[in-house]
Each structure stands twice: as C-alpha cells, then as structure tokens.
PDB file of N, CA and C in Angstrom:
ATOM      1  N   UNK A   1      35.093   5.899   5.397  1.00  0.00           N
ATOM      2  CA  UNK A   1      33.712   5.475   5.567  1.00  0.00           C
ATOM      3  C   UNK A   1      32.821   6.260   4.616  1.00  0.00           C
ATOM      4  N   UNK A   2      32.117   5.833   4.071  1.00  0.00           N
ATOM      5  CA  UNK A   2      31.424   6.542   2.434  1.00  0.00           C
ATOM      6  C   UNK A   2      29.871   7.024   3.892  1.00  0.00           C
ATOM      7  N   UNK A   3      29.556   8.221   2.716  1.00  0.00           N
ATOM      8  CA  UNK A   3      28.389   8.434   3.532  1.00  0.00           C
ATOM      9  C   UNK A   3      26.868   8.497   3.105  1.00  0.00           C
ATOM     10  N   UNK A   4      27.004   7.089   2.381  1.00  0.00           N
ATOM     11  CA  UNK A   4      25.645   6.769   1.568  1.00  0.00           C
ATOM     12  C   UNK A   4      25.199   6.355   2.488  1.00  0.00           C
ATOM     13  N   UNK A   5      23.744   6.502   2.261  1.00  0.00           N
ATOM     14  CA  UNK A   5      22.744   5.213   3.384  1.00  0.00           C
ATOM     15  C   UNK A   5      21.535   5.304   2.761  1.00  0.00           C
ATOM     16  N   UNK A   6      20.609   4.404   3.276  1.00  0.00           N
ATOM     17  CA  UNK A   6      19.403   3.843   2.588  1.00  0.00           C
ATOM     18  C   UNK A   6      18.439   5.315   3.208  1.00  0.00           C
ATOM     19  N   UNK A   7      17.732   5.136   2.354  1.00  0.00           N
ATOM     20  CA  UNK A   7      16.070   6.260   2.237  1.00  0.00           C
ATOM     21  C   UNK A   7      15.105   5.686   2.299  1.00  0.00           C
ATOM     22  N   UNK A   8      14.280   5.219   3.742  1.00  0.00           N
ATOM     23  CA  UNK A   8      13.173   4.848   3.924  1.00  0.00           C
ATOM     24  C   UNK A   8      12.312   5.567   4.131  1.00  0.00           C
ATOM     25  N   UNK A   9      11.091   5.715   3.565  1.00  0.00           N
ATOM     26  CA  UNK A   9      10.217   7.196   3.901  1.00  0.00           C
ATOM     27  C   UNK A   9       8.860   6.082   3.539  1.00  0.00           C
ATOM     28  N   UNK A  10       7.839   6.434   4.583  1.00  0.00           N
ATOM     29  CA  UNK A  10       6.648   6.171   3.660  1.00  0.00           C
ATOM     30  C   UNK A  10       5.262   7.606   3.321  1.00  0.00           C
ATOM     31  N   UNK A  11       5.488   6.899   2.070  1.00  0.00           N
ATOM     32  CA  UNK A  11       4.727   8.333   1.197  1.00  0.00           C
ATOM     33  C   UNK A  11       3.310   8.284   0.252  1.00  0.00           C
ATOM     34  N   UNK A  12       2.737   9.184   0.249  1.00  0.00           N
ATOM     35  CA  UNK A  12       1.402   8.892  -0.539  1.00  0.00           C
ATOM     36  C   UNK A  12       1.432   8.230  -1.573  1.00  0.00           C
ATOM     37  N   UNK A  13       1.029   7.316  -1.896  1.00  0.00           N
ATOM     38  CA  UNK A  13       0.584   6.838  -3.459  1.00  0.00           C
ATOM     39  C   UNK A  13       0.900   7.969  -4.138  1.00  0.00           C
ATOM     40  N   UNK A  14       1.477   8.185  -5.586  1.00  0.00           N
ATOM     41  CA  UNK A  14       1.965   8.878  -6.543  1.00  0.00           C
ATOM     42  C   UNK A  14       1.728   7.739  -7.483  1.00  0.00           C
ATOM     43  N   UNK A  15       1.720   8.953  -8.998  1.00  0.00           N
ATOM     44  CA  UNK A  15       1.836   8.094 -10.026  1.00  0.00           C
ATOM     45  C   UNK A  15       3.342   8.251 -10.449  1.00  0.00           C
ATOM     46  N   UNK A  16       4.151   8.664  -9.899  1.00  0.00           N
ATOM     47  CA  UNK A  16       5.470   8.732 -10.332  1.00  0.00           C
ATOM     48  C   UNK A  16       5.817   7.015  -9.845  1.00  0.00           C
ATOM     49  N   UNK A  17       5.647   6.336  -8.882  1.00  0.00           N
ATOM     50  CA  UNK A  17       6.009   4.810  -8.815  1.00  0.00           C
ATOM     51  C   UNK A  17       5.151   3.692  -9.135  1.00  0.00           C
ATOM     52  N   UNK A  18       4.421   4.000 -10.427  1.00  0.00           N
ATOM     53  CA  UNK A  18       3.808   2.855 -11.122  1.00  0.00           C
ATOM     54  C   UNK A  18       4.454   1.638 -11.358  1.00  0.00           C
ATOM     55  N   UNK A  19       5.232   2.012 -12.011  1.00  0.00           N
ATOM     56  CA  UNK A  19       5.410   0.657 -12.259  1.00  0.00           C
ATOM     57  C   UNK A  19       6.185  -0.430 -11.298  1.00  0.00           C
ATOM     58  N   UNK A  20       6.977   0.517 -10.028  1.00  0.00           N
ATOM     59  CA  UNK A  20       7.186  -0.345  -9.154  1.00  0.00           C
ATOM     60  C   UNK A  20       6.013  -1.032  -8.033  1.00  0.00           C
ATOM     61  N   UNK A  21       5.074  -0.308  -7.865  1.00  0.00           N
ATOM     62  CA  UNK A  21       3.989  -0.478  -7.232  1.00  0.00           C
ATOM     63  C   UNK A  21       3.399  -1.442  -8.496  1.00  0.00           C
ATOM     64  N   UNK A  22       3.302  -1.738  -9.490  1.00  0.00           N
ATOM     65  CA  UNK A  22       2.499  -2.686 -10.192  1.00  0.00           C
ATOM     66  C   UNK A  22       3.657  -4.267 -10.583  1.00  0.00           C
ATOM     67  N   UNK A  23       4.915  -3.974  -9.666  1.00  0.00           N
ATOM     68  CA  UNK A  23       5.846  -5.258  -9.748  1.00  0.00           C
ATOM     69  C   UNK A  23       5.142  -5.533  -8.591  1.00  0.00           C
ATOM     70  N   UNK A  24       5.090  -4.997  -7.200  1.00  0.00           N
ATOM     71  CA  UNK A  24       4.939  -5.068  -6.165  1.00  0.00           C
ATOM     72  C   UNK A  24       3.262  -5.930  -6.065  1.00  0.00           C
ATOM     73  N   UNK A  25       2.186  -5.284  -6.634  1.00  0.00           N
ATOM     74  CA  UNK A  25       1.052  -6.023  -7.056  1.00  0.00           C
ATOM     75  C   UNK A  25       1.522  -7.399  -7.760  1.00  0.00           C
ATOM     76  N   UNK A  26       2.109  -7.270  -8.552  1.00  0.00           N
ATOM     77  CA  UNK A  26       2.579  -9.248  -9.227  1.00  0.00           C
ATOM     78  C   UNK A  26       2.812 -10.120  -8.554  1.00  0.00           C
ATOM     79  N   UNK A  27       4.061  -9.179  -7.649  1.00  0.00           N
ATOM     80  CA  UNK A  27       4.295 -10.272  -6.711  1.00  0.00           C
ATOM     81  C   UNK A  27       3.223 -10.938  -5.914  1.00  0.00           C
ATOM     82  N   UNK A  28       2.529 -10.271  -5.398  1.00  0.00           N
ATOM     83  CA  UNK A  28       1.209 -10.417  -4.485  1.00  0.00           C
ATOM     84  C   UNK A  28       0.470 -11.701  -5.362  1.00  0.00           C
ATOM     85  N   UNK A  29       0.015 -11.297  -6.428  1.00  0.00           N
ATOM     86  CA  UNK A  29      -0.805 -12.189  -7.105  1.00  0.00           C
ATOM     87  C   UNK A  29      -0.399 -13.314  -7.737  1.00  0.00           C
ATOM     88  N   UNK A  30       0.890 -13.474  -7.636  1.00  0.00           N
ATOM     89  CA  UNK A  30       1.700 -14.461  -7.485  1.00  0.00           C
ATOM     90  C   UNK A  30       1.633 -15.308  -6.617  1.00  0.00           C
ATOM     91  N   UNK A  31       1.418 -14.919  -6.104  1.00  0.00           N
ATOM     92  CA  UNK A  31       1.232 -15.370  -4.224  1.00  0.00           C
ATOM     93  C   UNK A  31       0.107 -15.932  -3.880  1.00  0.00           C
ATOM     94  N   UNK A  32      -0.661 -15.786  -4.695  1.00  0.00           N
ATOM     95  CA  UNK A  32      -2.661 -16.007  -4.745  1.00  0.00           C
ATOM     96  C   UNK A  32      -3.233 -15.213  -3.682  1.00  0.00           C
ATOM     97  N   UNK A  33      -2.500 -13.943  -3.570  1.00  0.00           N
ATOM     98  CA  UNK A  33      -3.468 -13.261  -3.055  1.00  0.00           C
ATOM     99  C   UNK A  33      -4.370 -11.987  -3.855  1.00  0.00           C
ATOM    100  N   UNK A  34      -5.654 -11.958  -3.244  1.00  0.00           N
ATOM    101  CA  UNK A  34      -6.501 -11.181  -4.004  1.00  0.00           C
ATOM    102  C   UNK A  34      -6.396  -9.460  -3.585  1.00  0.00           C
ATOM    103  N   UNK A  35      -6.109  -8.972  -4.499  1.00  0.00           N
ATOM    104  CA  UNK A  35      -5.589  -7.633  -4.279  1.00  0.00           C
ATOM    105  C   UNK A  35      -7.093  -6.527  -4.974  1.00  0.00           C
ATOM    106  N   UNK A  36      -7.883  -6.087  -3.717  1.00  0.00           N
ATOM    107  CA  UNK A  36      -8.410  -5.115  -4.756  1.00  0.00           C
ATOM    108  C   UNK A  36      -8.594  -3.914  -5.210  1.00  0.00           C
ATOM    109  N   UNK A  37      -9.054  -3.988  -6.299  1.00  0.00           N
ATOM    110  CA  UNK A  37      -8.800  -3.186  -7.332  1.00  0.00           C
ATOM    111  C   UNK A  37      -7.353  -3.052  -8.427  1.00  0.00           C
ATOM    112  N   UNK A  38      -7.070  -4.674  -8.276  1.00  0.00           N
ATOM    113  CA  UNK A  38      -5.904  -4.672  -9.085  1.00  0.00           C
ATOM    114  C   UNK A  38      -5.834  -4.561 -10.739  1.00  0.00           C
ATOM    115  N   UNK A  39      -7.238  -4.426 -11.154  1.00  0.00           N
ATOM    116  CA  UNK A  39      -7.555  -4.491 -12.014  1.00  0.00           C
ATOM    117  C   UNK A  39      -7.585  -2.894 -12.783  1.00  0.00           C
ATOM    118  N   UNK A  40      -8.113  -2.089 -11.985  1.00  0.00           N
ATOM    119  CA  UNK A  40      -7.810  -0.409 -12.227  1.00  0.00           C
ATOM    120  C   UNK A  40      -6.063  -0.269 -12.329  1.00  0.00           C
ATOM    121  N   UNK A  41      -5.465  -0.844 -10.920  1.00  0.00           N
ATOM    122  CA  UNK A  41      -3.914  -0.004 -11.002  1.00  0.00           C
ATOM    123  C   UNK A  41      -3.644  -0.642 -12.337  1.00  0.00           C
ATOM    124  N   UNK A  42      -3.688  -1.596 -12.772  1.00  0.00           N
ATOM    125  CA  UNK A  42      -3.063  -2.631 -14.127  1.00  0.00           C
ATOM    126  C   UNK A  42      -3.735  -1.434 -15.443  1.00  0.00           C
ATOM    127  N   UNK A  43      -4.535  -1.394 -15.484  1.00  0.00           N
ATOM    128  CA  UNK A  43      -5.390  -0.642 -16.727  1.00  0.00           C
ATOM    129  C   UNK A  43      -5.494   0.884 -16.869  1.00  0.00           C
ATOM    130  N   UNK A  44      -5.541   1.432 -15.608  1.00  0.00           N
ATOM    131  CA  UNK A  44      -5.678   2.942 -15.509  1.00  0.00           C
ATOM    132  C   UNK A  44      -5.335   3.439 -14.541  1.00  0.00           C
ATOM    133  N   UNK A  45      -3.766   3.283 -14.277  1.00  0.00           N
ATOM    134  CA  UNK A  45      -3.144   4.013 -12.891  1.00  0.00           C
ATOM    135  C   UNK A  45      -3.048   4.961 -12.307  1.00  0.00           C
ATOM    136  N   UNK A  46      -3.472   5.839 -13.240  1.00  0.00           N
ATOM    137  CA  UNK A  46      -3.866   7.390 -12.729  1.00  0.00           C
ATOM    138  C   UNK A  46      -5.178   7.281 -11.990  1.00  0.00           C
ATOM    139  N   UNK A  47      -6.042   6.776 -12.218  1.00  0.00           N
ATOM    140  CA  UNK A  47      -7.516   6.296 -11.634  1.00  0.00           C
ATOM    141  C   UNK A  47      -7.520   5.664 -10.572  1.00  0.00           C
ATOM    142  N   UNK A  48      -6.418   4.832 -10.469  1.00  0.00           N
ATOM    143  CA  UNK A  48      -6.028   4.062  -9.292  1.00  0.00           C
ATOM    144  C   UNK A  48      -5.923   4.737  -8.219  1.00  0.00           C
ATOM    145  N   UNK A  49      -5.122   5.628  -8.108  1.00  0.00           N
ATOM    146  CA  UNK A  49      -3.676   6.590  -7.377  1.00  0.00           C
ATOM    147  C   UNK A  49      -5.212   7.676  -6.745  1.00  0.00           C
ATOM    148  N   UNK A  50      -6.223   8.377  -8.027  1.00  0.00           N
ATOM    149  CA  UNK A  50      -6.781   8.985  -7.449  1.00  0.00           C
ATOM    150  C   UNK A  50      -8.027   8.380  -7.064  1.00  0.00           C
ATOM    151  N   UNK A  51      -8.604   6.987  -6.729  1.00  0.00           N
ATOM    152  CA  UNK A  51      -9.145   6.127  -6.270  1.00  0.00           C
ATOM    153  C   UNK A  51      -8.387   6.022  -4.458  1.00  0.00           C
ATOM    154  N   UNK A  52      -7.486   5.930  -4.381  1.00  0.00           N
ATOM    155  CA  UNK A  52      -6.784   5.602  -3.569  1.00  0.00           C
ATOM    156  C   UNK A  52      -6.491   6.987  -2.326  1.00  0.00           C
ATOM    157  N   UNK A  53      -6.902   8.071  -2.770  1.00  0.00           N
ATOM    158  CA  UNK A  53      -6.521   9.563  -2.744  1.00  0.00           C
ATOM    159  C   UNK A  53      -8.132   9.855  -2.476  1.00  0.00           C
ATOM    160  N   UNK A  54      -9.329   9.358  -2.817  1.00  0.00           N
ATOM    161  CA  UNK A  54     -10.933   9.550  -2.403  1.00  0.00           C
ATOM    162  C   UNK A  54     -10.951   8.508  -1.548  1.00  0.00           C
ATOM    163  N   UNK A  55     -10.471   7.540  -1.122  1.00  0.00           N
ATOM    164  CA  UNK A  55     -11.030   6.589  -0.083  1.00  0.00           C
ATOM    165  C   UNK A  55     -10.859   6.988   1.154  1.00  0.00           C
ATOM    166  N   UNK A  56      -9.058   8.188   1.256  1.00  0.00           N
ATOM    167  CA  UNK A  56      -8.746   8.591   2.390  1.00  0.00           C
ATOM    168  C   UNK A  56      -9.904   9.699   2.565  1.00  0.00           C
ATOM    169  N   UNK A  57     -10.759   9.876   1.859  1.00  0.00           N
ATOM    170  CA  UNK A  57     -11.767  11.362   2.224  1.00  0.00           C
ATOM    171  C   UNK A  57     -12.966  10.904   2.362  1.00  0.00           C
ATOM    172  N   UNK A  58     -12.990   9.027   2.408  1.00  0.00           N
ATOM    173  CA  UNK A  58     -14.122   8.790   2.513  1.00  0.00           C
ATOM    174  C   UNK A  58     -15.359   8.790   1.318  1.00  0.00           C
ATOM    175  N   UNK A  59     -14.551   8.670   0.372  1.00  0.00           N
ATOM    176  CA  UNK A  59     -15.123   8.981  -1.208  1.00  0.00           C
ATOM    177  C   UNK A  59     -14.933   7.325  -1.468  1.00  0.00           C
ATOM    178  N   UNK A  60     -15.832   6.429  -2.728  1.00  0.00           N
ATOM    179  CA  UNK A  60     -15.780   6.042  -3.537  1.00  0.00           C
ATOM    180  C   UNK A  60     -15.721   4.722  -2.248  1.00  0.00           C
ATOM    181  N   UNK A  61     -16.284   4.591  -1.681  1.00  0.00           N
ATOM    182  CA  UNK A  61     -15.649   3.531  -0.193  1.00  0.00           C
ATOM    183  C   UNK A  61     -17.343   1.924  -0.652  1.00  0.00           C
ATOM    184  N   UNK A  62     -17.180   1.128  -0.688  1.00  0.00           N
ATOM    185  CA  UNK A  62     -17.963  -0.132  -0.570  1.00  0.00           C
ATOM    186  C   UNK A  62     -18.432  -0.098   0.512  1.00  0.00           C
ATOM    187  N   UNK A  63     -20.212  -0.451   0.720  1.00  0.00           N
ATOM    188  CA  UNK A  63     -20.417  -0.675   1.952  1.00  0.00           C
ATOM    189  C   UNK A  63     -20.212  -0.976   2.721  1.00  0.00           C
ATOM    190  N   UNK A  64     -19.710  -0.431   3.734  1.00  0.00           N
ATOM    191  CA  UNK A  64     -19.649  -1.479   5.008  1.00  0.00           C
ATOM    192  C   UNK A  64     -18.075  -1.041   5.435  1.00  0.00           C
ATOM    193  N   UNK A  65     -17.625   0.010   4.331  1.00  0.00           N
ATOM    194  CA  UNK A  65     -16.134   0.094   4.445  1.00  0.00           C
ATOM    195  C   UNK A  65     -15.714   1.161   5.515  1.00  0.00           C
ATOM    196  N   UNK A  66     -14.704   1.549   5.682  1.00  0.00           N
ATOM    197  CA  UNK A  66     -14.515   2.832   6.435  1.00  0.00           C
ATOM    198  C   UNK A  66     -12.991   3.309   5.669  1.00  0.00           C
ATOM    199  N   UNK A  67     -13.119   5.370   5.849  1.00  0.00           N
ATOM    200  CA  UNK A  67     -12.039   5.336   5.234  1.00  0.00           C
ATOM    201  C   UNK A  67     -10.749   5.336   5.598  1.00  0.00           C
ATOM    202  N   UNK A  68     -10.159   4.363   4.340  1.00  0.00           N
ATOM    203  CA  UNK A  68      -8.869   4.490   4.675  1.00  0.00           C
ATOM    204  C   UNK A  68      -7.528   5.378   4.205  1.00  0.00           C
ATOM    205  N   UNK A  69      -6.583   5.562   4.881  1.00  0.00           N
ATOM    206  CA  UNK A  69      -5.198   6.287   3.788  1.00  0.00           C
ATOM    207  C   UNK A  69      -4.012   5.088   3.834  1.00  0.00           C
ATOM    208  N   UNK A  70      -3.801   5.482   2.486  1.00  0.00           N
ATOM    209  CA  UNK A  70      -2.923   4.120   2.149  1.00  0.00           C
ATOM    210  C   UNK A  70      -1.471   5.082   2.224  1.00  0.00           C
ATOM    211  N   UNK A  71      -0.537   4.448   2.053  1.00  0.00           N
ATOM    212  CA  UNK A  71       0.814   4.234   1.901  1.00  0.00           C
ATOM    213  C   UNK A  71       1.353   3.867   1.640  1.00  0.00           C
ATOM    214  N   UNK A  72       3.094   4.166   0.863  1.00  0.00           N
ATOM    215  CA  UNK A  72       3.743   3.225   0.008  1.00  0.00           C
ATOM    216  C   UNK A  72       4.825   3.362   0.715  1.00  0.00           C
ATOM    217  N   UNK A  73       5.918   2.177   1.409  1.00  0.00           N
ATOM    218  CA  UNK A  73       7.027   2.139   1.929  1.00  0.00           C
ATOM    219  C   UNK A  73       8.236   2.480   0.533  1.00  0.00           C
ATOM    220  N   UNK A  74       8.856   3.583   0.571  1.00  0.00           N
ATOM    221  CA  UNK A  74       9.697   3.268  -0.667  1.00  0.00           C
ATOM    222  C   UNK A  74      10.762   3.712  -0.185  1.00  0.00           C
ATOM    223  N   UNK A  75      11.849   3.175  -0.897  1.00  0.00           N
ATOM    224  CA  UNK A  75      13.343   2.910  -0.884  1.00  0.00           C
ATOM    225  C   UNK A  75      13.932   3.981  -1.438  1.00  0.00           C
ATOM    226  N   UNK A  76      14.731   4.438  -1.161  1.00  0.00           N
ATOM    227  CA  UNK A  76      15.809   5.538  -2.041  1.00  0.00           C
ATOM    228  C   UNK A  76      14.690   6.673  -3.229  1.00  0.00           C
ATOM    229  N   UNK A  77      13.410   6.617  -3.168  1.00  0.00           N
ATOM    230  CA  UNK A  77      12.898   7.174  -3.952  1.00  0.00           C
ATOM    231  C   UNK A  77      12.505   6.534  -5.443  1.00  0.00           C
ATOM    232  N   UNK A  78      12.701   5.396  -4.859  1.00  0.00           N
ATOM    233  CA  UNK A  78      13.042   4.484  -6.470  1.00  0.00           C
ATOM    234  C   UNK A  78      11.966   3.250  -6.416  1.00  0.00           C
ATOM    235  N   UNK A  79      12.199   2.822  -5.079  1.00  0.00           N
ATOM    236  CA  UNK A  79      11.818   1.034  -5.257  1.00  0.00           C
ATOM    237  C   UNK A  79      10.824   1.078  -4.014  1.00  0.00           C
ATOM    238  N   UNK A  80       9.081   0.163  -4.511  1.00  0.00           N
ATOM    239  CA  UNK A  80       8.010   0.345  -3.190  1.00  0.00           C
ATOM    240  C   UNK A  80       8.068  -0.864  -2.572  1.00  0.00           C
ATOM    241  N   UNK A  81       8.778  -0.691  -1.620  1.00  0.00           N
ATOM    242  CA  UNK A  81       9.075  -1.865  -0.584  1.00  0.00           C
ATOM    243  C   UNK A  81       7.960  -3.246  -0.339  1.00  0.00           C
ATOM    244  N   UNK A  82       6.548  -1.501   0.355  1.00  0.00           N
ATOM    245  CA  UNK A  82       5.312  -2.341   0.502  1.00  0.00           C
ATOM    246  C   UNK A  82       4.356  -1.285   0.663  1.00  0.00           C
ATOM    247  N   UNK A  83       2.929  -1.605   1.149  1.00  0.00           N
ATOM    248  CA  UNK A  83       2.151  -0.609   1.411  1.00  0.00           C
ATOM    249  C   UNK A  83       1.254  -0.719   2.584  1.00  0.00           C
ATOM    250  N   UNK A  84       1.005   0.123   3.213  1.00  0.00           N
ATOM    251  CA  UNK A  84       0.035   0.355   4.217  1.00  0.00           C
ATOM    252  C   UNK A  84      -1.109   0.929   4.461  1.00  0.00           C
ATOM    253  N   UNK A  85      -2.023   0.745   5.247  1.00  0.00           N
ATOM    254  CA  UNK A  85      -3.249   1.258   4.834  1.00  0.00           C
ATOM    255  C   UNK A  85      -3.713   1.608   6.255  1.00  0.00           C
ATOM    256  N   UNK A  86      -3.876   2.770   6.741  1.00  0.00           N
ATOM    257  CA  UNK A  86      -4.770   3.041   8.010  1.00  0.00           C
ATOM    258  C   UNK A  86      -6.387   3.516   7.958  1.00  0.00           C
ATOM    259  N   UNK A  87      -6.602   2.958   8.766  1.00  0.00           N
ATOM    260  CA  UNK A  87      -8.232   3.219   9.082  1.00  0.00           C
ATOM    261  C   UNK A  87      -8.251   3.976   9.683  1.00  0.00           C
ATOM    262  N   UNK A  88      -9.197   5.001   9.590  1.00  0.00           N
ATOM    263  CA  UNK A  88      -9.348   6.277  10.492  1.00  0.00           C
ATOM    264  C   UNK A  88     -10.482   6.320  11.709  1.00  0.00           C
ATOM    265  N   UNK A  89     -11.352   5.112  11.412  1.00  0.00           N
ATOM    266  CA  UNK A  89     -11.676   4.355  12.586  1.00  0.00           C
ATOM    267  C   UNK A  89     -12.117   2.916  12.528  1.00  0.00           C
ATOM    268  N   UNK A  90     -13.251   2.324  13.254  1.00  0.00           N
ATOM    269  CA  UNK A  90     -13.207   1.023  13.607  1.00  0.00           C
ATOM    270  C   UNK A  90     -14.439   0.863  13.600  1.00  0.00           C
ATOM    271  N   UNK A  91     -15.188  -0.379  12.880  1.00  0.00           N
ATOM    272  CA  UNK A  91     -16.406  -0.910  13.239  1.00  0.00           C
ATOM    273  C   UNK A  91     -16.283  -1.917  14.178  1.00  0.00           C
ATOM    274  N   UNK A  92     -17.090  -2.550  14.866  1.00  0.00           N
ATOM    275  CA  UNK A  92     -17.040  -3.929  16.071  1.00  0.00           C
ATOM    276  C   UNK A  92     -16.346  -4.895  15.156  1.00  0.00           C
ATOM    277  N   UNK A  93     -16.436  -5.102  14.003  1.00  0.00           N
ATOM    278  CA  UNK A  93     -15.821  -6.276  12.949  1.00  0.00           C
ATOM    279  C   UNK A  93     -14.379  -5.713  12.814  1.00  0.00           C
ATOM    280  N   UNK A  94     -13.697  -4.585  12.284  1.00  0.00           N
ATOM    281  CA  UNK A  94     -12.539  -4.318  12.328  1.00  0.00           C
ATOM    282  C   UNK A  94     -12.028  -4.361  13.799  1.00  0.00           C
ATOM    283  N   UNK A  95     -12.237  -3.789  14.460  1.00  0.00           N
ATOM    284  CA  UNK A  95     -11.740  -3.824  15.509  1.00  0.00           C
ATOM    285  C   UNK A  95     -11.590  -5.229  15.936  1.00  0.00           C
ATOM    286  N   UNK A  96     -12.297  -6.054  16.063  1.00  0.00           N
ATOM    287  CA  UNK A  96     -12.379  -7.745  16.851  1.00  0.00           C
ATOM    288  C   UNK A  96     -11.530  -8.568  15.990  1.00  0.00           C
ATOM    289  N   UNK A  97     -11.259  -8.053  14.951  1.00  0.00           N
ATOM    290  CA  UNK A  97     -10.451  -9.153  13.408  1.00  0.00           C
ATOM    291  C   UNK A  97      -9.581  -8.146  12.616  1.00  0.00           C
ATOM    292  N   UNK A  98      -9.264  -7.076  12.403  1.00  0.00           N
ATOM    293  CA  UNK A  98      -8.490  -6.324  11.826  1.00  0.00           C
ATOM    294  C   UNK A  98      -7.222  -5.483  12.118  1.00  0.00           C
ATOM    295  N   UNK A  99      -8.217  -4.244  13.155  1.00  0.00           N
ATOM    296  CA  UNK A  99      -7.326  -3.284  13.729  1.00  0.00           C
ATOM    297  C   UNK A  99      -7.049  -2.181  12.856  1.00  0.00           C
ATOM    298  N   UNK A 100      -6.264  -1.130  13.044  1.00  0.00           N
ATOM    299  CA  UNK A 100      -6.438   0.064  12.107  1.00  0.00           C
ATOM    300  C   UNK A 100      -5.340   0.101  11.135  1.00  0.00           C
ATOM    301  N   UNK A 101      -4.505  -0.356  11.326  1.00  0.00           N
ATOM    302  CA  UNK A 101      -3.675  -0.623  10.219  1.00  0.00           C
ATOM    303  C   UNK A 101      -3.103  -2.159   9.771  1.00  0.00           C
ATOM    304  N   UNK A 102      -3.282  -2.228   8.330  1.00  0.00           N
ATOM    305  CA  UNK A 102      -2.980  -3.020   7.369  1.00  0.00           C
ATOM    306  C   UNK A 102      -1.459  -3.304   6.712  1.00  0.00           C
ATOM    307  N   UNK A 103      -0.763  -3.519   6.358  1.00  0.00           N
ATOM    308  CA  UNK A 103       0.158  -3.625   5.550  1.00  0.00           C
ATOM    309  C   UNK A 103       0.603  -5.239   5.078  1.00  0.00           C
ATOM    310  N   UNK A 104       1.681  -4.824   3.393  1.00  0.00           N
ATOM    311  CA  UNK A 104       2.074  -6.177   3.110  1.00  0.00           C
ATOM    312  C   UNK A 104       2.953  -5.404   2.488  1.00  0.00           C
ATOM    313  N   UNK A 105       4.010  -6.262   2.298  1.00  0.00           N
ATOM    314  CA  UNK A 105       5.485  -6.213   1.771  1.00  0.00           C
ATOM    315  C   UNK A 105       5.889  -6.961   0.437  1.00  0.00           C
ATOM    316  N   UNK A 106       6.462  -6.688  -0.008  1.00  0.00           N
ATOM    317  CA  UNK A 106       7.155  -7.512  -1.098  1.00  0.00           C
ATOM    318  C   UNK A 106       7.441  -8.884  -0.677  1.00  0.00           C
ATOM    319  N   UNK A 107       7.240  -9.911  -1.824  1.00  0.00           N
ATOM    320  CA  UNK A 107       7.382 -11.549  -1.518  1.00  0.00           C
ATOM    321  C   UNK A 107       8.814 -11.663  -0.968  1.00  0.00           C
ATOM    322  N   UNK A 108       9.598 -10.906  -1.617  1.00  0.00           N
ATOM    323  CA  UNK A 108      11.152 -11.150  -1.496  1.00  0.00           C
ATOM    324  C   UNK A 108      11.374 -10.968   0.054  1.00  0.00           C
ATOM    325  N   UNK A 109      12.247 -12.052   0.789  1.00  0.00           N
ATOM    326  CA  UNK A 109      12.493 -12.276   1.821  1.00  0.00           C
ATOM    327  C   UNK A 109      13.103 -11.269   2.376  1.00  0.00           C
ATOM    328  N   UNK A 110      14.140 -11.071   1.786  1.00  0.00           N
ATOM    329  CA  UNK A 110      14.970  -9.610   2.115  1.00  0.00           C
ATOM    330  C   UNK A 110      14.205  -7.924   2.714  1.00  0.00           C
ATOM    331  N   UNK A 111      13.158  -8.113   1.666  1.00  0.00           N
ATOM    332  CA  UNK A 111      12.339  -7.259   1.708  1.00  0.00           C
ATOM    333  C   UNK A 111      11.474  -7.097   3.047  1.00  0.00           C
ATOM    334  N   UNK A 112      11.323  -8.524   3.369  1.00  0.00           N
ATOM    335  CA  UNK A 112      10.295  -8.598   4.694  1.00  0.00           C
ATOM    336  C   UNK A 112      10.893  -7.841   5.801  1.00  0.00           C
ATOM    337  N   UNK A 113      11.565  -7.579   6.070  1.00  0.00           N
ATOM    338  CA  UNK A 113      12.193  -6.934   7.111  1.00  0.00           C
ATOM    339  C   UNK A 113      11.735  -5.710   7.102  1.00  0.00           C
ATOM    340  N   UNK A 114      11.076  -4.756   5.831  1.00  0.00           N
ATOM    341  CA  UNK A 114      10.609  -3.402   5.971  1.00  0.00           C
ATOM    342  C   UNK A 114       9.088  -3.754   6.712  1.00  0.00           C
ATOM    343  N   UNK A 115       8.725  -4.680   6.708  1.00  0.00           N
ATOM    344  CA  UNK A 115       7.164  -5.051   7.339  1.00  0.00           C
ATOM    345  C   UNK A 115       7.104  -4.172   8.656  1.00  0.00           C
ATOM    346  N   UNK A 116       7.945  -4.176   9.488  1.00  0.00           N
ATOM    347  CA  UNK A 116       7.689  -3.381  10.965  1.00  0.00           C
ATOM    348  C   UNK A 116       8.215  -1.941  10.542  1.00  0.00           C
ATOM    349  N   UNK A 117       8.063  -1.515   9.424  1.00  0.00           N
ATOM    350  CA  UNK A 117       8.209  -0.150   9.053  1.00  0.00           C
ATOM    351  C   UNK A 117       6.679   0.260   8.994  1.00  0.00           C
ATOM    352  N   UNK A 118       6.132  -0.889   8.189  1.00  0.00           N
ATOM    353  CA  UNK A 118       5.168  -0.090   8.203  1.00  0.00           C
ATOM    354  C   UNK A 118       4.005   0.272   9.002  1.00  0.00           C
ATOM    355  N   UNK A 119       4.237  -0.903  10.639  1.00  0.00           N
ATOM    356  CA  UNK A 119       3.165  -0.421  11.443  1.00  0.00           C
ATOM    357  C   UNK A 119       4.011   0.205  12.680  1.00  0.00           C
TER     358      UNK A 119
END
C-alpha cells in the first residue's frame, strides 16, 4: 500500500500560486461570471494578493462592503482548487441574501467536490 495521499489545506492568497489562481479566474469567466477585480489579478498580481491581504483589515473595501478574508483551497501545494471568502460580519442585506461565507470552485466537475471544503 504506497503512502501518498492528497494535500488539502486552505491558505492565504500568495503570490507563489498565480498562475494557478489566474487558470482558476478563466475558468470563471468562461463561465460568464463576473469576477471582481479580475482585472488587477490579470495585470498586477502582486497588487492583487496585497489588495486581497487590506480587505481582510478592512482597508481598500467599496461602500457598503464589509471586511472580508479570502482563501485559496489548494491541492498538494501546487493546484487552487477554489476560493473562499469570509465576512467578519453582517449587514441586514448580507445576512438576509448572503451569509458569511462565500466560495466557488473550479468549472471542472471533478473539482466540485472540494466545494464543501470550503464552507
């Protein structure tokens, strides 16, 4: 019996998984969904990552927003499954239509199965 096994961890945004986190965005927009700020991770991913790294502190947030900390489901250290996003609290609108955590997964079917990882 070999004693490999899979590495599921979910971990801060890094710029060490760009470019799997920017397959992971394609897929999405593939999909027609509107991803934002997909336009920073695509152009300036370091900006992204620390965009993403001020929202959890309540930095750089759109009106009306609250802050969140994101997360990246990744695989063996290699491959970002999906990502998640918690709210650290709730307006009457999140709460009635949202809830505190977010996530989406890779299009790939296979993949969907990490979805209840991430809440």
């Amino acid at each position: 019996m070999s004693g490999s096994h899979e590495s599921i961890r979910l971990l801060e945004p890094t710029e060490e998984f760009r470019d799997e986190f920017l397959s992971l965005l394609q897929d999405h927009q593939e999909a027609g969904e509107n991803i934002s700020n997909a336009e920073l991770a695509r152009t300036d991913f370091a900006a992204y990552v620390r965009h993403l790294h001020a929202q959890s502190q309540g930095h750089d947030l759109p009106a009306g927003y609250v802050p969140v900390t994101t997360f990246w489901l990744v695989k063996d250290n290699q491959m970002v499954l999906g990502e998640s996003q918690l709210r650290h609290y709730l307006t009457p609108d999140l709460e009635a239509n949202w809830g505190h955590i977010s996530y989406r997964t890779g299009s790939n079917c296979k993949v969907r199965i990490f979805g209840a990882s991430l809440h």
